[in-house]
C-alpha atoms as a PDB file:
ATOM      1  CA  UNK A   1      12.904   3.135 -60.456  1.00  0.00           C
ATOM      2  CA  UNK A   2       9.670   2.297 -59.714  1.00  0.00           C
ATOM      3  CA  UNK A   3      11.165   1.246 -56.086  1.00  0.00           C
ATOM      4  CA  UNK A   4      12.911   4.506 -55.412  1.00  0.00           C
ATOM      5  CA  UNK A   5       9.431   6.408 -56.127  1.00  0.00           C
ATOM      6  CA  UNK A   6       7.377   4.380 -53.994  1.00  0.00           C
ATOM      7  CA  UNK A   7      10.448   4.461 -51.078  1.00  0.00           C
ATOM      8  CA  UNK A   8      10.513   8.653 -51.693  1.00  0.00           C
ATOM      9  CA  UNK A   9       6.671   8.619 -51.276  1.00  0.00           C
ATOM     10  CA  UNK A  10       6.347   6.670 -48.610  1.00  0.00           C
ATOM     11  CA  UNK A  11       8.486   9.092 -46.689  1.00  0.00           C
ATOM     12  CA  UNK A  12       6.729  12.104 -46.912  1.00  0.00           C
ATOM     13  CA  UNK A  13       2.995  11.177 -46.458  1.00  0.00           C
ATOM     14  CA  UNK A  14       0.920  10.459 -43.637  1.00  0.00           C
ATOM     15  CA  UNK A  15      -0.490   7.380 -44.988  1.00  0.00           C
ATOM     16  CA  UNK A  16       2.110   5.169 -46.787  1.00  0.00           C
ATOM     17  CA  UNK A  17      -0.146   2.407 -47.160  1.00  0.00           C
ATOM     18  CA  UNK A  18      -2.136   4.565 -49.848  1.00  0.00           C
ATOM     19  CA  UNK A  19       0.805   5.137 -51.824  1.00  0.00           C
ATOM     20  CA  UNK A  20       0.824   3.643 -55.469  1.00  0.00           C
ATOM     21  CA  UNK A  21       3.405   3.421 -58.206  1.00  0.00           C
ATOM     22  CA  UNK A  22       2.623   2.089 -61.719  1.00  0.00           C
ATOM     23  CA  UNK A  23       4.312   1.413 -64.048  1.00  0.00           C
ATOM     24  CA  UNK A  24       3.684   2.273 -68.324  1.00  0.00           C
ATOM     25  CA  UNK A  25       6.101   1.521 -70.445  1.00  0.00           C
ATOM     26  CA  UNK A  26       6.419   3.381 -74.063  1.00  0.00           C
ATOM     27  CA  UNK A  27       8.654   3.014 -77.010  1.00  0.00           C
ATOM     28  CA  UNK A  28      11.441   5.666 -75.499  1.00  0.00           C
ATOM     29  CA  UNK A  29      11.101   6.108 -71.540  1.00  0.00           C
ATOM     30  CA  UNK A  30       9.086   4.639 -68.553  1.00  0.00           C
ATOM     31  CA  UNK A  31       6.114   7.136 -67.213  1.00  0.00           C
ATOM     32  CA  UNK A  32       5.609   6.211 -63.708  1.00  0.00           C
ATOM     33  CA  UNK A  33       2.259   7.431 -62.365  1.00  0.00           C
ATOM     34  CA  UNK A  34       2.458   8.216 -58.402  1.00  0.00           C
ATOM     35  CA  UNK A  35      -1.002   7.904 -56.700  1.00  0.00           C
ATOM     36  CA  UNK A  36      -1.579   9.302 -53.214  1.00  0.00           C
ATOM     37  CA  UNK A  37      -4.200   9.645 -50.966  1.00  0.00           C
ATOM     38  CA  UNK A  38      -5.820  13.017 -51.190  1.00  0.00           C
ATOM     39  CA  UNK A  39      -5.391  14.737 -48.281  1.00  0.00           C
ATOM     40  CA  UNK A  40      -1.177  13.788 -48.542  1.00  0.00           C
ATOM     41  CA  UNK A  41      -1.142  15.344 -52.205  1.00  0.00           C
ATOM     42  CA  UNK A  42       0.239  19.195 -50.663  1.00  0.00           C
ATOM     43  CA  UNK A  43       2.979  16.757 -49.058  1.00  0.00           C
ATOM     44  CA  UNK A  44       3.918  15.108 -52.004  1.00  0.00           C
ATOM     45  CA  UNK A  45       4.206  18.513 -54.685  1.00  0.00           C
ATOM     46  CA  UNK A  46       4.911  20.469 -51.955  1.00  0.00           C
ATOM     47  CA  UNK A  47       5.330  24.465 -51.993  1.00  0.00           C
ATOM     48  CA  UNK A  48       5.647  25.527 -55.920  1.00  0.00           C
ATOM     49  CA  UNK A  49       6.029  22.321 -56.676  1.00  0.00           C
ATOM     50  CA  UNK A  50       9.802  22.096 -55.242  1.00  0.00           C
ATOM     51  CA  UNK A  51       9.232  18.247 -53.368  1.00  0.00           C
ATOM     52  CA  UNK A  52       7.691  17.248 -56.631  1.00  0.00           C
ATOM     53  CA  UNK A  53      10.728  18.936 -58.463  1.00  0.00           C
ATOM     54  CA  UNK A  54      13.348  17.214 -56.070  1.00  0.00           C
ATOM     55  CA  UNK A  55      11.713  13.785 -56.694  1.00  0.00           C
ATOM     56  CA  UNK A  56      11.883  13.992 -60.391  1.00  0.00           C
ATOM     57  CA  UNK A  57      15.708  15.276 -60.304  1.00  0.00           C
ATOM     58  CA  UNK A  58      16.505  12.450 -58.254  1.00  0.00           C
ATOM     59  CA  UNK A  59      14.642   9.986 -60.595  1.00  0.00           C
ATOM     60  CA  UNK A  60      16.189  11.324 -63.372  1.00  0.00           C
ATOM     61  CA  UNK A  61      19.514  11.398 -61.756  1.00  0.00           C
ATOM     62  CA  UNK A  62      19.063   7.161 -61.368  1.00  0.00           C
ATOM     63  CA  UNK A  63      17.529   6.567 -64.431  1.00  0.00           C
ATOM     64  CA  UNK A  64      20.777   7.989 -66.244  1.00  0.00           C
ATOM     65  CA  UNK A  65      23.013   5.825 -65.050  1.00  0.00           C
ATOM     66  CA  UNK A  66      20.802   2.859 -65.973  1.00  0.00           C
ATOM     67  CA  UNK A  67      20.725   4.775 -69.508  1.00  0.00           C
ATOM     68  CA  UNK A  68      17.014   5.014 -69.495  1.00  0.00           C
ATOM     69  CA  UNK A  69      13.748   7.706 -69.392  1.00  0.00           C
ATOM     70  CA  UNK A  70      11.949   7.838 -66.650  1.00  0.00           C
ATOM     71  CA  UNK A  71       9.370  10.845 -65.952  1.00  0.00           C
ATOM     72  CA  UNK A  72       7.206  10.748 -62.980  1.00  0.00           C
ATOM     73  CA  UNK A  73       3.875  12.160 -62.887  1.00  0.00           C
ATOM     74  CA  UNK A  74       1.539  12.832 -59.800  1.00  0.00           C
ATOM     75  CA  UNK A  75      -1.991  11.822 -60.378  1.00  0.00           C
ATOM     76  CA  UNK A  76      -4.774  12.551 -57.894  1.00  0.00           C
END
């Protein structure tokens, strides 16, 4: 998972190299914290929050099938 956030990331932003994924585990689901550098943050949420929306959906989507919880939160 942690892979398919940092590949989805990568895509949108102006600087890739900035991009950060980690990784917390808890007792039920995976929170994966997505860092980015500042000035790609409007990139990354996007309008009303739909690129932000997308990118969770499609998490989610891949984390079914492996039977797990993932959430993915943006963190400036």
């Amino acid at each position: 998972m942690r892979e398919l956030v940092e590949f989805l990331a990568k895509s949108l932003v102006d600087n890739p190299d900035q991009v950060q994924v980690k990784e917390v585990e808890g007792d039920r689901s995976i929170v994966l914290e997505l860092t980015v550098a500042s000035e790609d943050m409007g990139k990354v949420i996007g309008k009303q929050g739909r690129i932000a929306k997308a990118i969770r959906t499609v998490v989610k989507a891949a984390a079914t099938r492996e039977g797990k919880k993932v959430v993915v939160e943006i963190i400036q």
